[in-house]
N, C-alpha and C. Protein backbone atom coordinates (compact mmCIF):
# COMPACT_ATOMS: atom_id res chain seq x y z
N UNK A 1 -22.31 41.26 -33.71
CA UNK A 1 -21.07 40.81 -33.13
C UNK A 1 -20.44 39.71 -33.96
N UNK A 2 -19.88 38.87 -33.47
CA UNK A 2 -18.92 37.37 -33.77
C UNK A 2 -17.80 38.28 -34.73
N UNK A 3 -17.44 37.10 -35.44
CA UNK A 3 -15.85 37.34 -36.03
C UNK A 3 -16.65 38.27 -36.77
N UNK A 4 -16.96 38.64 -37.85
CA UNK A 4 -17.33 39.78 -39.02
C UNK A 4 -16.87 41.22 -38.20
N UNK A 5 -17.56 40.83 -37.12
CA UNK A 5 -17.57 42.57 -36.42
C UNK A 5 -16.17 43.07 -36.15
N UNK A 6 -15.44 42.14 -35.68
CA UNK A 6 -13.80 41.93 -35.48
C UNK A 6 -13.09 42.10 -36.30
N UNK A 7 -13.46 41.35 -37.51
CA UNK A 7 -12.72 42.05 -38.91
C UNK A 7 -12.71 43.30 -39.37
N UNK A 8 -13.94 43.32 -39.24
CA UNK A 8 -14.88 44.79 -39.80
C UNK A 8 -13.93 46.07 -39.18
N UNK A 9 -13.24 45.62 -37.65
CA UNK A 9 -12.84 47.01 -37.05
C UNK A 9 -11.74 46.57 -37.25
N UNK A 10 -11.09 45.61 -37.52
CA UNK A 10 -9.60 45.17 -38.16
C UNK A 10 -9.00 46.03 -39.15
N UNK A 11 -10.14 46.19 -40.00
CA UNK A 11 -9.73 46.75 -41.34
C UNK A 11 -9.95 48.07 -41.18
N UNK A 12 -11.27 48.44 -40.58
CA UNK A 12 -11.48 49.87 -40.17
C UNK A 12 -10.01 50.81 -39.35
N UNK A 13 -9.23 50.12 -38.48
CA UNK A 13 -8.10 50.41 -37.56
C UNK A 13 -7.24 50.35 -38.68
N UNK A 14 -6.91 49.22 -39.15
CA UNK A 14 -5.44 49.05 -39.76
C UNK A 14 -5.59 49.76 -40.96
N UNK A 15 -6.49 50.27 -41.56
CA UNK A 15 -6.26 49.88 -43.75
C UNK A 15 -6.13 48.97 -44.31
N UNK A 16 -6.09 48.31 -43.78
CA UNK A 16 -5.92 46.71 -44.36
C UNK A 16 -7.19 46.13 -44.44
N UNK A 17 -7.20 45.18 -45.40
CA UNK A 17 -8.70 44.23 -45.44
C UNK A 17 -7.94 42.90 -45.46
N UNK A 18 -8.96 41.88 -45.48
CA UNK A 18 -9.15 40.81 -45.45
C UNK A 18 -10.39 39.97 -46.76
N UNK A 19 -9.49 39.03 -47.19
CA UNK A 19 -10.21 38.19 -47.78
C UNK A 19 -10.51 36.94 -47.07
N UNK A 20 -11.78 35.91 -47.14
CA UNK A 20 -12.05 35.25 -46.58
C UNK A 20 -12.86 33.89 -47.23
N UNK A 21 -12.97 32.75 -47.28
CA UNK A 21 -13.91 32.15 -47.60
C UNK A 21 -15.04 31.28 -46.46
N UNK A 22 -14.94 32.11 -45.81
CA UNK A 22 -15.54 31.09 -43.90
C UNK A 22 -16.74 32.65 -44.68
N UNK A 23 -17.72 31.86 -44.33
CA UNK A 23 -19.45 32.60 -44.11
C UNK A 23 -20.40 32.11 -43.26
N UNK A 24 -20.79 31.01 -43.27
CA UNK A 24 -21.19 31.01 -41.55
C UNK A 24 -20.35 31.36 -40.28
N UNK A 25 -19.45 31.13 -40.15
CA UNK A 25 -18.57 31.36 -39.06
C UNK A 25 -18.16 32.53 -38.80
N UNK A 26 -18.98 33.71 -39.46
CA UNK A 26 -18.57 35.17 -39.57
C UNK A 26 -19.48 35.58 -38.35
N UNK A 27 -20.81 35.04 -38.29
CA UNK A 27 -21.98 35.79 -38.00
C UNK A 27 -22.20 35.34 -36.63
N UNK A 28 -21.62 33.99 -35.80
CA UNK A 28 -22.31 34.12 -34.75
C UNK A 28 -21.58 34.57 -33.72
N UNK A 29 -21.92 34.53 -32.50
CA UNK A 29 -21.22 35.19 -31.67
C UNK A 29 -20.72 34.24 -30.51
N UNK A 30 -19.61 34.25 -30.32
CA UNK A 30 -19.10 33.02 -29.33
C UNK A 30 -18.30 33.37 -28.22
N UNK A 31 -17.99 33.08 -27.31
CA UNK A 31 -17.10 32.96 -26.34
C UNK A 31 -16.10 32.39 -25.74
N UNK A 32 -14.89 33.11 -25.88
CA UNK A 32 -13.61 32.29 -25.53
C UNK A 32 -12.88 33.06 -26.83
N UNK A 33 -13.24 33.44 -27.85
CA UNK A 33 -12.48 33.07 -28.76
C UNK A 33 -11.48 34.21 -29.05
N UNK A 34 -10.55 33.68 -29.43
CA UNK A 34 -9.30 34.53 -30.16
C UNK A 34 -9.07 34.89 -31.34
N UNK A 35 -9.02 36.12 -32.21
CA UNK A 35 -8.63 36.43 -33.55
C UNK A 35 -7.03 36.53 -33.48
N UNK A 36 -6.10 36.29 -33.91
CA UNK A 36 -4.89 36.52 -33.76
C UNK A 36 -4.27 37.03 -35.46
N UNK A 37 -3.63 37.85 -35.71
CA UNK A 37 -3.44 37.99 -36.67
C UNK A 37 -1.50 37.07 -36.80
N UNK A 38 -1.21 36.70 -37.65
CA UNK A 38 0.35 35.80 -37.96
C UNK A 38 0.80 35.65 -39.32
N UNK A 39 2.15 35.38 -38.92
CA UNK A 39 2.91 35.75 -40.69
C UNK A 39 2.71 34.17 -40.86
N UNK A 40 2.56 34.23 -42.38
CA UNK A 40 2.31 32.59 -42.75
C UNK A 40 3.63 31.81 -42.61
N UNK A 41 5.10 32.47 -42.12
CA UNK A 41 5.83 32.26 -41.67
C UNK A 41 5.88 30.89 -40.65
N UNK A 42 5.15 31.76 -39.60
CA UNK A 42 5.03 30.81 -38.63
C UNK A 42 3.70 30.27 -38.08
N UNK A 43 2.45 30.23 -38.91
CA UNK A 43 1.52 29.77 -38.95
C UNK A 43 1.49 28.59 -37.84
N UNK A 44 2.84 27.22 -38.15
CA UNK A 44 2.77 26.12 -38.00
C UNK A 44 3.14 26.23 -36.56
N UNK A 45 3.93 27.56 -36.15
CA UNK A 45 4.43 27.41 -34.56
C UNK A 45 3.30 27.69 -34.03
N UNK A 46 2.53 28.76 -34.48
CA UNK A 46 1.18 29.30 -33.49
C UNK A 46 -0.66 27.97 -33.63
N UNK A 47 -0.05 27.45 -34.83
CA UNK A 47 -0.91 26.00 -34.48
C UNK A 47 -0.79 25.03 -33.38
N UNK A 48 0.42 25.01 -33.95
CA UNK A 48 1.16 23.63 -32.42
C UNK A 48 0.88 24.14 -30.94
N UNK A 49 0.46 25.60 -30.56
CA UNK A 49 0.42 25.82 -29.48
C UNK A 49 -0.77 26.04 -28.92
N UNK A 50 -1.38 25.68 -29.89
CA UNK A 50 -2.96 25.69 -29.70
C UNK A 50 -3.57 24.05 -30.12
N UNK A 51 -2.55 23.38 -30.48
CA UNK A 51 -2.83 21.87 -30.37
C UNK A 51 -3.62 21.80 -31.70
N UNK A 52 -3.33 22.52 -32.47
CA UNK A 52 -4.49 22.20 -33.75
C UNK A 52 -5.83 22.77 -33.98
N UNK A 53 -6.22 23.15 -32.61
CA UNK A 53 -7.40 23.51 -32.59
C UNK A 53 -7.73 25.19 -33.45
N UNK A 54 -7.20 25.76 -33.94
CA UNK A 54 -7.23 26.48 -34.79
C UNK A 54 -7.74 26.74 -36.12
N UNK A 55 -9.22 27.92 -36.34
CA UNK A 55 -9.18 28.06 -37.68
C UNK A 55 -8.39 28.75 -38.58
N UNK A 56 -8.54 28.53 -39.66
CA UNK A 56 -7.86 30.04 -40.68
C UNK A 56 -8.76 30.58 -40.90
N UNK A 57 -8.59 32.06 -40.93
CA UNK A 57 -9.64 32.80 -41.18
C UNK A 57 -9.63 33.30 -42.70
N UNK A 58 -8.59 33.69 -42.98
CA UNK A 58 -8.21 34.35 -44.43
C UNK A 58 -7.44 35.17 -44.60
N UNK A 59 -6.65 35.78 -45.23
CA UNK A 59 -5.08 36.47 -45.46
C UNK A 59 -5.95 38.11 -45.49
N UNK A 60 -4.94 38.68 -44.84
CA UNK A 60 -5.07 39.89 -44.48
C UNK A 60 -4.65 41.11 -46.53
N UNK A 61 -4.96 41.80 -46.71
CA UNK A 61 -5.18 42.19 -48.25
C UNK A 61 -4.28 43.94 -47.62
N UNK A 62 -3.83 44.30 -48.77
CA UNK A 62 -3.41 45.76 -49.11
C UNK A 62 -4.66 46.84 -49.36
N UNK A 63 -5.74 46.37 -49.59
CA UNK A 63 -6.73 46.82 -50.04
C UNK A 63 -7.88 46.96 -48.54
N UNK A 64 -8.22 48.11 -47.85
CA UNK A 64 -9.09 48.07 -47.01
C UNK A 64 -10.72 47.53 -47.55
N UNK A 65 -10.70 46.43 -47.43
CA UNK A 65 -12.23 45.63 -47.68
C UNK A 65 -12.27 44.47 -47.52
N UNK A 66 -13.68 43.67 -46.75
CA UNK A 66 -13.87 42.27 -46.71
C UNK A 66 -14.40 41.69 -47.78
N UNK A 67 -13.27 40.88 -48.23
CA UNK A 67 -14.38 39.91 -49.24
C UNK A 67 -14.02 38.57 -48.52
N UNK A 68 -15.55 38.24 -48.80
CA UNK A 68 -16.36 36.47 -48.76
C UNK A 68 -16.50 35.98 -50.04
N UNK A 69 -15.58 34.88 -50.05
CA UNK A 69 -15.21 33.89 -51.01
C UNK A 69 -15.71 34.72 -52.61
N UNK A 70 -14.72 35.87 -52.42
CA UNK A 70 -14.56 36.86 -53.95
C UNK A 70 -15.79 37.75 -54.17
N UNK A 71 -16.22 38.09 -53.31
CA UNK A 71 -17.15 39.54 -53.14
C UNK A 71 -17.17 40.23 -51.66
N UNK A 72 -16.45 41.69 -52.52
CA UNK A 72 -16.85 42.62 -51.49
C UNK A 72 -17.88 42.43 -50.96
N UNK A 73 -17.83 43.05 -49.79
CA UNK A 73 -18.75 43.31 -48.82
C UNK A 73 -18.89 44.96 -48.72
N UNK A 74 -20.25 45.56 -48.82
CA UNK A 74 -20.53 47.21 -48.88
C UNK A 74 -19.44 47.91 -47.09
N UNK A 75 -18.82 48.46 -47.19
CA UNK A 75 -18.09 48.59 -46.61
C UNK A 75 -18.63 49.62 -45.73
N UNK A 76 -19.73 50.66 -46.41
CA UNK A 76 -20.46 51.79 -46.25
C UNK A 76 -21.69 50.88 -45.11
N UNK A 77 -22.21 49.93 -45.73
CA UNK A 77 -23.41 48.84 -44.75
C UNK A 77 -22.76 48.68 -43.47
N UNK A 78 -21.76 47.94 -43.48
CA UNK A 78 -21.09 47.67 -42.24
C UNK A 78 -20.73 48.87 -41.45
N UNK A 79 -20.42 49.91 -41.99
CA UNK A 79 -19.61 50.99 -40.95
C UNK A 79 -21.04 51.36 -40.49
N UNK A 80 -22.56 51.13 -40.81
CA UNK A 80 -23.62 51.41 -40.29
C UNK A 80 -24.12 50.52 -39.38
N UNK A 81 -23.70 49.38 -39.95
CA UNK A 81 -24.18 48.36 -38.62
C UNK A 81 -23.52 48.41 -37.58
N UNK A 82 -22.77 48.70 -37.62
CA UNK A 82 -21.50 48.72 -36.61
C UNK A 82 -21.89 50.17 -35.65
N UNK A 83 -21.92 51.14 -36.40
CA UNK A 83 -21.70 52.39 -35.82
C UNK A 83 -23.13 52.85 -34.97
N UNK A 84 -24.27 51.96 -35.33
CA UNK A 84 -26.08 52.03 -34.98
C UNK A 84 -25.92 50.66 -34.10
N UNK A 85 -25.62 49.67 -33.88
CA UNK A 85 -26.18 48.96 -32.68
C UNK A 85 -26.25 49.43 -31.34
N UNK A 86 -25.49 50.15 -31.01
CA UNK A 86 -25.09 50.66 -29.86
C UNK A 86 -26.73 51.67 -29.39
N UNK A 87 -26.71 52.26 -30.30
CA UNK A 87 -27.95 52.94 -30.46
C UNK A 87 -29.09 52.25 -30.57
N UNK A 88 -28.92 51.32 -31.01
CA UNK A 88 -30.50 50.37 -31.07
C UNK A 88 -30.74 49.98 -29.70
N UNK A 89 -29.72 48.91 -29.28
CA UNK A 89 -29.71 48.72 -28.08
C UNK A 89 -30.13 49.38 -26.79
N UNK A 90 -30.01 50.90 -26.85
CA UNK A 90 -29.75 51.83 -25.73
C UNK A 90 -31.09 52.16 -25.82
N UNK A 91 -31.56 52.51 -27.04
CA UNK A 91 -32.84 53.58 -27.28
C UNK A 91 -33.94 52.54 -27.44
N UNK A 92 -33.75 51.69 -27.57
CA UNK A 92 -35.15 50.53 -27.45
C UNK A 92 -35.47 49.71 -26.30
């Protein structure tokens, strides 16, 4: 789960990837939280309304793939992790 998994089907849905330099903050899993995607346009309006409390995650790419701070990520790994938990979970 956490943000990675969110991206992971971000890019999987849209075609689009994402570059990123956040790596701990990919992996855990939290509650409450919001991914929002925004034009860097108005970045500064959708901060202010969240009081600051906002991370950046990393700019959304033309290219369907995650990279962490300038390396792909196996795109083939993930569509397995992703597509087998469900199954781990159930069958164990």
């Amino acid at each position: 789960g956490g943000l990675i998994q969110k991206l992971f089907e971000g890019v999987q849905a849209s075609g689009f990837g994402v570059k990123t330099d956040l790596v701990e903050e990919l992996f855990p899993e939290s509650f409450g939280s919001v991914l929002v995607e925004v034009s860097p346009k108005i970045s500064g309006l959708v901060e202010g309304y969240f009081n600051g409390e906002i991370e950046l995650v990393g700019e959304i790419t033309a290219t369907p793939e995650i990279a962490v701070q300038g390396t792909n990520l196996d795109m083939n790994k993930l569509f397995n992790a992703w597509n087998s938990g469900f199954t781990r979970k159930v069958v164990v």
